[in-house]
C-alpha atoms as a PDB file:
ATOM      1  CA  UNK A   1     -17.574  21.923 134.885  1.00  0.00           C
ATOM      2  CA  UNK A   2     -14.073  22.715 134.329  1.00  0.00           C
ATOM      3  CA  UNK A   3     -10.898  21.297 136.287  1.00  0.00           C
ATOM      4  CA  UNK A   4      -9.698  24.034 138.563  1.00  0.00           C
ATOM      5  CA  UNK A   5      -7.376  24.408 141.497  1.00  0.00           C
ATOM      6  CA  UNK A   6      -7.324  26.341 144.227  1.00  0.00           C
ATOM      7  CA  UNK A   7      -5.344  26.814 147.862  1.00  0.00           C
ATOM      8  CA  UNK A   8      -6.669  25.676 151.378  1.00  0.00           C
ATOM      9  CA  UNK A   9      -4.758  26.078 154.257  1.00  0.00           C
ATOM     10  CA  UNK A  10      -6.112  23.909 157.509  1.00  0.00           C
ATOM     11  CA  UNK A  11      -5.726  26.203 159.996  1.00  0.00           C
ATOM     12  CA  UNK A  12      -3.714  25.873 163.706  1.00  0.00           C
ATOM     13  CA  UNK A  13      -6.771  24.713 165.668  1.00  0.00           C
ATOM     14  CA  UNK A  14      -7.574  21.887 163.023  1.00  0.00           C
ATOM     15  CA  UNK A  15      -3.335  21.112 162.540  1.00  0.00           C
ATOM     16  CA  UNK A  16      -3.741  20.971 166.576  1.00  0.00           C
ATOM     17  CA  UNK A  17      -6.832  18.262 167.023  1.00  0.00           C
ATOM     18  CA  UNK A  18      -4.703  16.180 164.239  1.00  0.00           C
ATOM     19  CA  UNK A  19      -7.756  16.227 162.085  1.00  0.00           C
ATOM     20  CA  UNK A  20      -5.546  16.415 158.409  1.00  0.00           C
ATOM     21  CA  UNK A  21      -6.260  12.707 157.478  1.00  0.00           C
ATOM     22  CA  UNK A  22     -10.014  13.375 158.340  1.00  0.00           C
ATOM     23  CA  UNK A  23     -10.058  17.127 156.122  1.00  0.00           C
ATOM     24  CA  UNK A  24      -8.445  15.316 152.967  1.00  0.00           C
ATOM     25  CA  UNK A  25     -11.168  12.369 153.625  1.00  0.00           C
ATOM     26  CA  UNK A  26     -13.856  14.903 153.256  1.00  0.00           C
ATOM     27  CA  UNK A  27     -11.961  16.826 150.255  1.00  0.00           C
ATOM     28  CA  UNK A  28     -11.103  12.963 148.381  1.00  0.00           C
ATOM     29  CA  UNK A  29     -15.099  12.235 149.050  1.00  0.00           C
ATOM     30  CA  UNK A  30     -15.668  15.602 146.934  1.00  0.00           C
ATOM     31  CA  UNK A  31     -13.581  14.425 143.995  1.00  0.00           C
ATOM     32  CA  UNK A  32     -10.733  16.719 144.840  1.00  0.00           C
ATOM     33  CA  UNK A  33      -7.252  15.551 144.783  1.00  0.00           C
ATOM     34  CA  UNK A  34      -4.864  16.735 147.215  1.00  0.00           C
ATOM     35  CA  UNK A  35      -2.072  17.814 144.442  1.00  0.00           C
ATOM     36  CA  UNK A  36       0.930  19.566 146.898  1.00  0.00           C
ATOM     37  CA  UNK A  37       0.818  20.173 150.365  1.00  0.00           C
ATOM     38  CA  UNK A  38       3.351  21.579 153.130  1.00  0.00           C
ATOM     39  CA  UNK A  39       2.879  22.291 156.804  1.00  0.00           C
ATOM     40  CA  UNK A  40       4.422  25.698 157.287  1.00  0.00           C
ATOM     41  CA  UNK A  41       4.234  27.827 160.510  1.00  0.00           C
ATOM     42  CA  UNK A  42       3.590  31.265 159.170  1.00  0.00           C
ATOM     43  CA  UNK A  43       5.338  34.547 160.082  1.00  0.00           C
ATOM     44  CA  UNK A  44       3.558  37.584 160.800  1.00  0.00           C
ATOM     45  CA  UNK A  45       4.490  39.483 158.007  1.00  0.00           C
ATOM     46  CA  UNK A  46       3.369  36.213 155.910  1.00  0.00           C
ATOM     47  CA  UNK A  47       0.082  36.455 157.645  1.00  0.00           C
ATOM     48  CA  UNK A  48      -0.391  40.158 157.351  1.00  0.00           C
ATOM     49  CA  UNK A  49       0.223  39.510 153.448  1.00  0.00           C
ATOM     50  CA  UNK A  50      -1.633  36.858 152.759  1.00  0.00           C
ATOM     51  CA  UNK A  51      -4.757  39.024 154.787  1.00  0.00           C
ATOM     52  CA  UNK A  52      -4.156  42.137 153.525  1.00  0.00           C
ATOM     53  CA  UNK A  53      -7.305  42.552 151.765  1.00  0.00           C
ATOM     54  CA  UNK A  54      -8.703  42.367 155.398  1.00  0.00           C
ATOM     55  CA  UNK A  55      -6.212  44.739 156.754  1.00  0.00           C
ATOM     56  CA  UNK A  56      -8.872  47.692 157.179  1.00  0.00           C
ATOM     57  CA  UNK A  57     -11.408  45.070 159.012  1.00  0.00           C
ATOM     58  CA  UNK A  58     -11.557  45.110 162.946  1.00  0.00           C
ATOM     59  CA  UNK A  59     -10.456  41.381 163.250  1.00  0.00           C
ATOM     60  CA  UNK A  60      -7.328  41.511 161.092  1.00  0.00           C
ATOM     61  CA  UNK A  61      -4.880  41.207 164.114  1.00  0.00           C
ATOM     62  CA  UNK A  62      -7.024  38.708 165.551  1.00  0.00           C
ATOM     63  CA  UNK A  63      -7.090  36.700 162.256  1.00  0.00           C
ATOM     64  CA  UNK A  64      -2.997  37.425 162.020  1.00  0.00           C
ATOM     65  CA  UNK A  65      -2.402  36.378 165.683  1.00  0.00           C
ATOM     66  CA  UNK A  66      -4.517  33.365 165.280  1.00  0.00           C
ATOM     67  CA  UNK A  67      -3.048  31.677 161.781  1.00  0.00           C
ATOM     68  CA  UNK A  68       0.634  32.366 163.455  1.00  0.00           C
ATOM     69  CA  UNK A  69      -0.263  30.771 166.667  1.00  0.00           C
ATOM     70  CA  UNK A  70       0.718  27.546 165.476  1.00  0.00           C
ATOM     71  CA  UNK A  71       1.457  25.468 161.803  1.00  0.00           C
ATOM     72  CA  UNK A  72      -0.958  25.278 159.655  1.00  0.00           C
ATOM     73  CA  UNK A  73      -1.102  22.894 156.368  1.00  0.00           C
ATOM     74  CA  UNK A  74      -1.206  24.315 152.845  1.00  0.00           C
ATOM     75  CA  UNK A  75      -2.624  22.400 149.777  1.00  0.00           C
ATOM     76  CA  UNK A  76      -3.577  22.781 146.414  1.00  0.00           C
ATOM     77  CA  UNK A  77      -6.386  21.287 145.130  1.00  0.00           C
ATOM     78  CA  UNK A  78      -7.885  19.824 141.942  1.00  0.00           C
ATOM     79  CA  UNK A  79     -10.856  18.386 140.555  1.00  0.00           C
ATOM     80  CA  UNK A  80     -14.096  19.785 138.943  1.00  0.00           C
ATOM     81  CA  UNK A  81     -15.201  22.993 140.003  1.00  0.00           C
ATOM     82  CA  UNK A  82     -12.774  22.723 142.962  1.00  0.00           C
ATOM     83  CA  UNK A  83     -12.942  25.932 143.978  1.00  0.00           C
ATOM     84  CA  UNK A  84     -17.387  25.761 144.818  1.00  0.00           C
ATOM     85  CA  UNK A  85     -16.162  22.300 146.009  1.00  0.00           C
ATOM     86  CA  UNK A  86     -14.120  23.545 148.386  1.00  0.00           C
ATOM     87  CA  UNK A  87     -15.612  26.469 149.641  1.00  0.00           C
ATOM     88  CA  UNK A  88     -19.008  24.348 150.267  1.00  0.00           C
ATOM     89  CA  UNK A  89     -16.946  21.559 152.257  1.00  0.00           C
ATOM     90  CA  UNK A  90     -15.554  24.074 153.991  1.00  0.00           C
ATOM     91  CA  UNK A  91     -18.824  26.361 155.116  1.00  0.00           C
ATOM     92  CA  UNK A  92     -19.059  29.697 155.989  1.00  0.00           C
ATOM     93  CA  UNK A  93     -16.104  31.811 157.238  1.00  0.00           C
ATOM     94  CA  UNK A  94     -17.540  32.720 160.456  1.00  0.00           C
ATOM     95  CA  UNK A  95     -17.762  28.948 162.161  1.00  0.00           C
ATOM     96  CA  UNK A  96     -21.039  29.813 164.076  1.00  0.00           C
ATOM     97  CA  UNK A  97     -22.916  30.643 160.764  1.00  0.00           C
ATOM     98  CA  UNK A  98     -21.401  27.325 159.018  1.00  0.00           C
ATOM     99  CA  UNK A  99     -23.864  24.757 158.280  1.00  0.00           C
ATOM    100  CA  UNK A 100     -23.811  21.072 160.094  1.00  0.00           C
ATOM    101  CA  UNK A 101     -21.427  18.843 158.404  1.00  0.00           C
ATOM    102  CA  UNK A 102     -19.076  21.512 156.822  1.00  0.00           C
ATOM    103  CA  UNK A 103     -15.571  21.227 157.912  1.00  0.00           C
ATOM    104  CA  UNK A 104     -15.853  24.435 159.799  1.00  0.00           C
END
Protein backbone atom coordinates (compact mmCIF):
# COMPACT_ATOMS: atom_id res chain seq x y z
CA UNK A 1 0.00 0.00 0.00
CA UNK A 2 0.99 3.44 -0.62
CA UNK A 3 1.51 6.36 2.05
CA UNK A 4 -1.46 8.64 1.78
CA UNK A 5 -3.04 11.42 3.76
CA UNK A 6 -6.17 12.47 4.27
CA UNK A 7 -8.41 15.07 6.63
CA UNK A 8 -10.57 14.07 9.75
CA UNK A 9 -12.26 16.46 11.64
CA UNK A 10 -13.59 15.10 15.31
CA UNK A 11 -16.68 16.53 15.43
CA UNK A 12 -18.45 18.94 18.42
CA UNK A 13 -20.05 16.05 20.32
CA UNK A 14 -16.63 14.05 20.43
CA UNK A 15 -14.47 17.76 21.06
CA UNK A 16 -17.35 18.00 23.91
CA UNK A 17 -16.90 14.38 25.87
CA UNK A 18 -12.95 15.34 25.64
CA UNK A 19 -12.42 12.12 23.82
CA UNK A 20 -9.26 13.66 21.35
CA UNK A 21 -6.47 11.78 23.30
CA UNK A 22 -8.68 8.56 23.06
CA UNK A 23 -9.52 9.22 18.83
CA UNK A 24 -5.64 9.71 18.10
CA UNK A 25 -5.08 6.41 20.41
CA UNK A 26 -7.28 4.53 18.08
CA UNK A 27 -5.80 6.38 14.81
CA UNK A 28 -1.75 5.78 16.36
CA UNK A 29 -3.01 1.91 16.97
CA UNK A 30 -3.85 1.98 13.04
CA UNK A 31 -0.37 3.14 12.05
CA UNK A 32 -1.54 6.62 11.26
CA UNK A 33 0.34 9.57 12.39
CA UNK A 34 -1.38 12.56 13.45
CA UNK A 35 0.76 15.05 11.02
CA UNK A 36 -1.14 18.78 11.75
CA UNK A 37 -4.00 19.42 13.71
CA UNK A 38 -6.05 22.66 14.85
CA UNK A 39 -9.24 23.02 16.84
CA UNK A 40 -11.27 25.53 14.88
CA UNK A 41 -14.95 26.48 15.57
CA UNK A 42 -16.40 26.63 12.12
CA UNK A 43 -18.59 29.36 10.56
CA UNK A 44 -21.59 28.66 8.71
CA UNK A 45 -20.54 29.62 5.51
CA UNK A 46 -17.33 27.29 6.30
CA UNK A 47 -19.74 24.54 7.01
CA UNK A 48 -22.04 25.09 4.11
CA UNK A 49 -18.69 24.85 1.93
CA UNK A 50 -17.10 22.23 3.18
CA UNK A 51 -20.89 20.23 2.74
CA UNK A 52 -21.79 21.47 -0.31
CA UNK A 53 -21.81 18.33 -2.12
CA UNK A 54 -24.68 17.55 0.39
CA UNK A 55 -26.37 20.80 -0.13
CA UNK A 56 -29.39 19.19 -2.21
CA UNK A 57 -29.80 16.35 0.70
CA UNK A 58 -32.64 16.87 3.37
CA UNK A 59 -30.13 16.90 6.36
CA UNK A 60 -27.71 19.54 5.07
CA UNK A 61 -28.88 22.26 7.61
CA UNK A 62 -28.97 19.76 10.19
CA UNK A 63 -25.39 18.59 9.34
CA UNK A 64 -24.40 22.62 9.05
CA UNK A 65 -26.12 23.49 12.39
CA UNK A 66 -24.58 20.57 14.07
CA UNK A 67 -20.58 20.90 13.00
CA UNK A 68 -21.05 24.85 14.01
CA UNK A 69 -22.57 24.08 17.29
CA UNK A 70 -19.37 23.90 18.87
CA UNK A 71 -15.23 23.40 17.88
CA UNK A 72 -14.35 20.71 16.31
CA UNK A 73 -10.56 19.36 15.73
CA UNK A 74 -9.02 19.09 12.26
CA UNK A 75 -6.09 16.70 11.38
CA UNK A 76 -4.27 15.36 8.69
CA UNK A 77 -3.29 12.07 8.60
CA UNK A 78 -0.59 9.72 7.30
CA UNK A 79 0.37 6.27 7.09
CA UNK A 80 -0.40 3.34 4.67
CA UNK A 81 -3.54 3.38 3.00
CA UNK A 82 -4.69 6.09 5.47
CA UNK A 83 -7.50 7.01 3.86
CA UNK A 84 -9.38 2.90 4.14
CA UNK A 85 -7.62 3.27 7.56
CA UNK A 86 -9.45 5.94 8.50
CA UNK A 87 -12.66 5.56 7.14
CA UNK A 88 -12.82 1.86 8.76
CA UNK A 89 -11.79 3.34 12.33
CA UNK A 90 -14.18 5.65 11.86
CA UNK A 91 -17.45 3.40 10.69
CA UNK A 92 -20.27 4.26 8.89
CA UNK A 93 -21.57 7.86 8.52
CA UNK A 94 -24.86 7.29 9.95
CA UNK A 95 -23.73 6.29 13.81
CA UNK A 96 -26.65 3.75 14.21
CA UNK A 97 -25.44 1.67 11.14
CA UNK A 98 -21.62 1.88 12.46
CA UNK A 99 -20.24 -1.30 13.55
CA UNK A 100 -19.15 -2.00 17.45
CA UNK A 101 -15.79 -0.66 18.10
CA UNK A 102 -15.64 2.06 15.32
CA UNK A 103 -15.13 5.47 16.61
CA UNK A 104 -18.59 6.42 15.59
Amino acid sequence: MAIERTLSIIKPDAVAKNVIGQIYARFEGAGLKVIAAKMVHLSRGEAEQFYGVHKARPFFNDLVSFMISGPVMIQALEGEGAIAKNRELMGATDPKKAEKGTIR
